[in-house]
C-alpha atoms as a PDB file:
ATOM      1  CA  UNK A   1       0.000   0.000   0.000  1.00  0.00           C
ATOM      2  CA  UNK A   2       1.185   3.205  -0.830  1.00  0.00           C
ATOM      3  CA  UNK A   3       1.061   6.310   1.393  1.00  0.00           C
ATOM      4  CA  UNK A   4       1.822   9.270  -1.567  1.00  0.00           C
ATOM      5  CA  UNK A   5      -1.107  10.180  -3.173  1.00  0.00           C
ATOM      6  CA  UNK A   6      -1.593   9.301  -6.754  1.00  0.00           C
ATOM      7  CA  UNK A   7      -4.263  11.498  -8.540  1.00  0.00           C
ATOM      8  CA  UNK A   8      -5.082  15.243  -8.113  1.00  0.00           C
ATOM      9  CA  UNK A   9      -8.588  14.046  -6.183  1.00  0.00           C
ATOM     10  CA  UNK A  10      -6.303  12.184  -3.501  1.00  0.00           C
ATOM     11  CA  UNK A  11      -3.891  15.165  -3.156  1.00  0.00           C
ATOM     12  CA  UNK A  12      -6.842  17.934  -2.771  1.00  0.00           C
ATOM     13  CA  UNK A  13      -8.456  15.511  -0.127  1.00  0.00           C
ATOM     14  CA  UNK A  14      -5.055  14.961   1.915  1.00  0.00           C
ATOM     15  CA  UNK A  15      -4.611  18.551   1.572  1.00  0.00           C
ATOM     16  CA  UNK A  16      -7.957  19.347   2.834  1.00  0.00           C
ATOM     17  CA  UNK A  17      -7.255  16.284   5.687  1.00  0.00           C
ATOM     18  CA  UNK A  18      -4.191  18.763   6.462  1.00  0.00           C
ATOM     19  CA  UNK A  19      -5.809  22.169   6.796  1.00  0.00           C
ATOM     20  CA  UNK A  20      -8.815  20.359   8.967  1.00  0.00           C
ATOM     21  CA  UNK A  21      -6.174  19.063  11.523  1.00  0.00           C
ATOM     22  CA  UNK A  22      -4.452  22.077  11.344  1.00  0.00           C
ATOM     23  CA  UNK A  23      -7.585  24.492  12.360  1.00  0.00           C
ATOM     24  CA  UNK A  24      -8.235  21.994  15.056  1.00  0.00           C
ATOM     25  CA  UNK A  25      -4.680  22.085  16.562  1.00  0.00           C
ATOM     26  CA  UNK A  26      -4.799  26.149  16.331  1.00  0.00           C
ATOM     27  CA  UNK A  27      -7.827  26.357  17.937  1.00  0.00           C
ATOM     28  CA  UNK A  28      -6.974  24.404  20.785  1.00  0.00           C
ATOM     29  CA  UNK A  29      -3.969  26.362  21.381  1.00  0.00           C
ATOM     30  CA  UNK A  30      -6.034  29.459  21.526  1.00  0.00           C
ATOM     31  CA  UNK A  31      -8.504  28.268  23.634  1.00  0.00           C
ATOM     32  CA  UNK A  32      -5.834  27.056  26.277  1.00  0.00           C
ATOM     33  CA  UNK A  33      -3.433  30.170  25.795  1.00  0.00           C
ATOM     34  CA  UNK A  34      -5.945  31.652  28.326  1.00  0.00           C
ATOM     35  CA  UNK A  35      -7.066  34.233  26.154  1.00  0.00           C
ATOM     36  CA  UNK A  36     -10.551  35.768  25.188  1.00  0.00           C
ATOM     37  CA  UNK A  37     -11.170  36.177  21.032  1.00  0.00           C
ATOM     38  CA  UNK A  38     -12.535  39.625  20.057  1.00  0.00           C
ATOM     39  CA  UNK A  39     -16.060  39.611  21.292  1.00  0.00           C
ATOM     40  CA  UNK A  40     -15.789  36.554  23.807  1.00  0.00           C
ATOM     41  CA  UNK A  41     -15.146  39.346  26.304  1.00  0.00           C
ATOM     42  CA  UNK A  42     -17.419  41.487  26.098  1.00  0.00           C
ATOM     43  CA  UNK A  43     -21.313  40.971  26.012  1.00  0.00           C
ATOM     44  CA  UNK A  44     -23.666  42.764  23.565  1.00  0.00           C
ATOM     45  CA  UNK A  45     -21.443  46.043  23.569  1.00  0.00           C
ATOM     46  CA  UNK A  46     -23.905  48.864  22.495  1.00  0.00           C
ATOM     47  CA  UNK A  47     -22.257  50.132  18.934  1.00  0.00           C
ATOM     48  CA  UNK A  48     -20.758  53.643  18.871  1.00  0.00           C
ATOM     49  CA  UNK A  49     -21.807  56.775  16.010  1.00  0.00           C
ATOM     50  CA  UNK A  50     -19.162  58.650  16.212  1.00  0.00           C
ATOM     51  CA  UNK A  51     -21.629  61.685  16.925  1.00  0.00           C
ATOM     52  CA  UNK A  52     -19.994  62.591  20.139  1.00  0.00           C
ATOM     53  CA  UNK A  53     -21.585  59.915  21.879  1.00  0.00           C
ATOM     54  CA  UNK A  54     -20.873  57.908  24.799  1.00  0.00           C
ATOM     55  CA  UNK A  55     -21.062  54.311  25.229  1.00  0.00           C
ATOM     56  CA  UNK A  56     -20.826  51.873  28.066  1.00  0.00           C
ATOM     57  CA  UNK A  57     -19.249  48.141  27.947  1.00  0.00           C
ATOM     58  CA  UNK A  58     -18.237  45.737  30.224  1.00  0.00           C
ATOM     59  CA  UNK A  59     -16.333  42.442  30.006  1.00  0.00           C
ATOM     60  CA  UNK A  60     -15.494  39.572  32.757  1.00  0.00           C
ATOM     61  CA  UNK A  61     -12.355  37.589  31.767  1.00  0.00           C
ATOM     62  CA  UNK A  62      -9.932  35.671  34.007  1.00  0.00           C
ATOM     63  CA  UNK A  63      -7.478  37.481  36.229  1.00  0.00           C
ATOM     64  CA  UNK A  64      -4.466  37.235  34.363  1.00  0.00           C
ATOM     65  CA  UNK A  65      -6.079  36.808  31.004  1.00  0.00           C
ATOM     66  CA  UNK A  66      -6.641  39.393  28.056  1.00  0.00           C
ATOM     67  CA  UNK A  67      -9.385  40.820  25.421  1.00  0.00           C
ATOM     68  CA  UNK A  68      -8.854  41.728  21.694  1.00  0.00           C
ATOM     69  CA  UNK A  69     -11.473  43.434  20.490  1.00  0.00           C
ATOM     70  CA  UNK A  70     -11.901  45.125  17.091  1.00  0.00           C
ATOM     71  CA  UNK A  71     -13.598  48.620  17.148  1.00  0.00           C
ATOM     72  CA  UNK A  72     -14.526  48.965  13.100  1.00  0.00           C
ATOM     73  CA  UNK A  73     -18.154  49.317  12.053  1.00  0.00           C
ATOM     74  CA  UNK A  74     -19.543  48.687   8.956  1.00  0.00           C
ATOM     75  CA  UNK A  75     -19.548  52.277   7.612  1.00  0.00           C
ATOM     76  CA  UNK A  76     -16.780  53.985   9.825  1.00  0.00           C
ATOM     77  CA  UNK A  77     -13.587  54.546   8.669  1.00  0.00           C
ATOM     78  CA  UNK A  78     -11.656  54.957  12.138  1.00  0.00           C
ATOM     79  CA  UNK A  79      -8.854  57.960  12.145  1.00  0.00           C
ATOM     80  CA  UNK A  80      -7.541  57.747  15.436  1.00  0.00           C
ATOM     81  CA  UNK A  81      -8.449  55.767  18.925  1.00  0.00           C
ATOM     82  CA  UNK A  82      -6.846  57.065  21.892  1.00  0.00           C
ATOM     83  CA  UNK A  83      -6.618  55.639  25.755  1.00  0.00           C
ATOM     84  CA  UNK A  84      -8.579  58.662  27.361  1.00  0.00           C
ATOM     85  CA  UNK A  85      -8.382  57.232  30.838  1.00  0.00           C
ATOM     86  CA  UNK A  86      -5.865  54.215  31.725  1.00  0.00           C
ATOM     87  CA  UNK A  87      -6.683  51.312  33.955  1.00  0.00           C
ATOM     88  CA  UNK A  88      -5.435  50.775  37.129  1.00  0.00           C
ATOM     89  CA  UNK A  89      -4.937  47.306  37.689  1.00  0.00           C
ATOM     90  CA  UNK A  90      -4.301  45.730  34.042  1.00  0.00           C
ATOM     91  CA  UNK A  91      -2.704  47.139  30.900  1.00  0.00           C
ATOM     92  CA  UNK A  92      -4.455  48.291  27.432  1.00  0.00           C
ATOM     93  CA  UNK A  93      -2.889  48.339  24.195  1.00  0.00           C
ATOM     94  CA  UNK A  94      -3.674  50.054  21.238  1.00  0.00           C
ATOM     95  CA  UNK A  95      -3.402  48.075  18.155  1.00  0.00           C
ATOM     96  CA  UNK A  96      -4.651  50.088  15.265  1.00  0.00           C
ATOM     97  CA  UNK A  97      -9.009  50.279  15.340  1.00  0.00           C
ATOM     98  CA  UNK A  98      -8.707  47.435  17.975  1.00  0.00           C
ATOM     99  CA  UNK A  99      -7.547  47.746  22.073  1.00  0.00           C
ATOM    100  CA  UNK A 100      -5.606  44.242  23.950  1.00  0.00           C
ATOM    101  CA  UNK A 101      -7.121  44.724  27.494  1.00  0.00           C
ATOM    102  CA  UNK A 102      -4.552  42.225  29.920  1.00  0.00           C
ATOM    103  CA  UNK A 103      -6.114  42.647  33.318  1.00  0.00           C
ATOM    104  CA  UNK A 104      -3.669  42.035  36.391  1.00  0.00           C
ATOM    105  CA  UNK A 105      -3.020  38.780  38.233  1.00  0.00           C
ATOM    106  CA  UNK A 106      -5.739  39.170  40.677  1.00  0.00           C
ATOM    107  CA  UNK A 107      -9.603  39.112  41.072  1.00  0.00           C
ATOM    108  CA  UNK A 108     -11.095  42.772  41.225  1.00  0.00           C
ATOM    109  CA  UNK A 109     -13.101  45.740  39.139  1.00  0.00           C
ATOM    110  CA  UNK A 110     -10.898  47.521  36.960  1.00  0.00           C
ATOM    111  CA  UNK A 111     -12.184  50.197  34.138  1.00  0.00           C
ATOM    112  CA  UNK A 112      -9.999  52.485  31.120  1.00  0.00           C
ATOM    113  CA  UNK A 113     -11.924  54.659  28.713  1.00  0.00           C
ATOM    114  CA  UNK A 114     -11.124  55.113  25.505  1.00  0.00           C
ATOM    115  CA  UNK A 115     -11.774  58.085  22.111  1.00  0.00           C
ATOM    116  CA  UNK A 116     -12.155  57.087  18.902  1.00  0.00           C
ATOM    117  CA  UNK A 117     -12.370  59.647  15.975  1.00  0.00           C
ATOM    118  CA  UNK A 118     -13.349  58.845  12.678  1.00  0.00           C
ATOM    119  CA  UNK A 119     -16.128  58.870  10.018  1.00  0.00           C
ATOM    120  CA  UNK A 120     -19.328  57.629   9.965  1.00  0.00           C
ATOM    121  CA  UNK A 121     -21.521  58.019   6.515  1.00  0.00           C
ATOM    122  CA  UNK A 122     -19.078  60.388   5.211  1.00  0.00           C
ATOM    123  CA  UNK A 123     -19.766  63.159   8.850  1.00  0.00           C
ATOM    124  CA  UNK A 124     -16.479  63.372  10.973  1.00  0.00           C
ATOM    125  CA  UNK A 125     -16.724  62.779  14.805  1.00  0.00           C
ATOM    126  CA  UNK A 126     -16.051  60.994  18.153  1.00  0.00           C
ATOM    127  CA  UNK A 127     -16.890  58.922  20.519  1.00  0.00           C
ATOM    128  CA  UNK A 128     -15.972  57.884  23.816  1.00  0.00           C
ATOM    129  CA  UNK A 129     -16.346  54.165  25.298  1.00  0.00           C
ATOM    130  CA  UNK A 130     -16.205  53.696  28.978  1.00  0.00           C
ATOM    131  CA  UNK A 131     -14.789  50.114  29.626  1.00  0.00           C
ATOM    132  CA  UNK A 132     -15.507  47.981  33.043  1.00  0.00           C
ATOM    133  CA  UNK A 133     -14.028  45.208  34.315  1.00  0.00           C
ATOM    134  CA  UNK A 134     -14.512  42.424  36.133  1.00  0.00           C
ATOM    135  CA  UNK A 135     -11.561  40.113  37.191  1.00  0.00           C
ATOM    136  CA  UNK A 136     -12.460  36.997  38.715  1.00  0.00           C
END
């Protein structure tokens, strides 16, 4: 029996055998590297205008453990997002229209605030998002 595939049919199904193990193997590793995926984190978070609005979220991850979430909406183009207000017991980064939200190594509220400026249906503005946290 061989084990090298012998017609194009065999080498698109191994190849297909390959890139199913593959996402299976990188998706464990993400789900045990401890962190959340953008929008695991946070639950229903109300959508900004960028009208000079001001919007409220909160997330609950594991102390020690961190949040990427993505800030684009469907028709914003996002100029500039800046950490208004920094948090106290874990550490934001900025990471183009997205924030990384690490929260410290122990249970507890924590809370940042960030500005984003932009355009939204072709009107210039901002918003601000007030962030809590809850460490457990």
């Amino acid at each position: 029996m061989s084990l090298k595939p012998k017609t194009r049919h065999e080498v698109d199904r191994h190849a297909r055998r390959g890139s199913a193990l593959m996402s299976v193997v990188l998706g464990a590793l993400c789900l045990s590297s401890g962190s959340a995926g953008a929008g695991n984190c946070l639950s229903h978070p109300d959508q900004f205008r960028l009208q000079g609005d001001t919007v409220y979220w909160s997330m609950v991850l594991a102390a020690g453990a961190e949040c990427l979430q993505g800030l684009r909406g469907r028709t914003m183009l996002i100029d500039n997002v800046s950490l208004v207000e920094s948090p106290k017991a874990g550490i934001v980064t900025l990471q183009g229209p997205s924030f990384r939200y690490v929260a410290g190594p122990g249970a507890g509220q924590d809370s940042f605030k960030l500005a984003i400026r932009g355009t939204s249906q072709r009107m210039q503005g901002m918003s601000i998002i007030n962030v809590d946290v809850t460490a457990r």
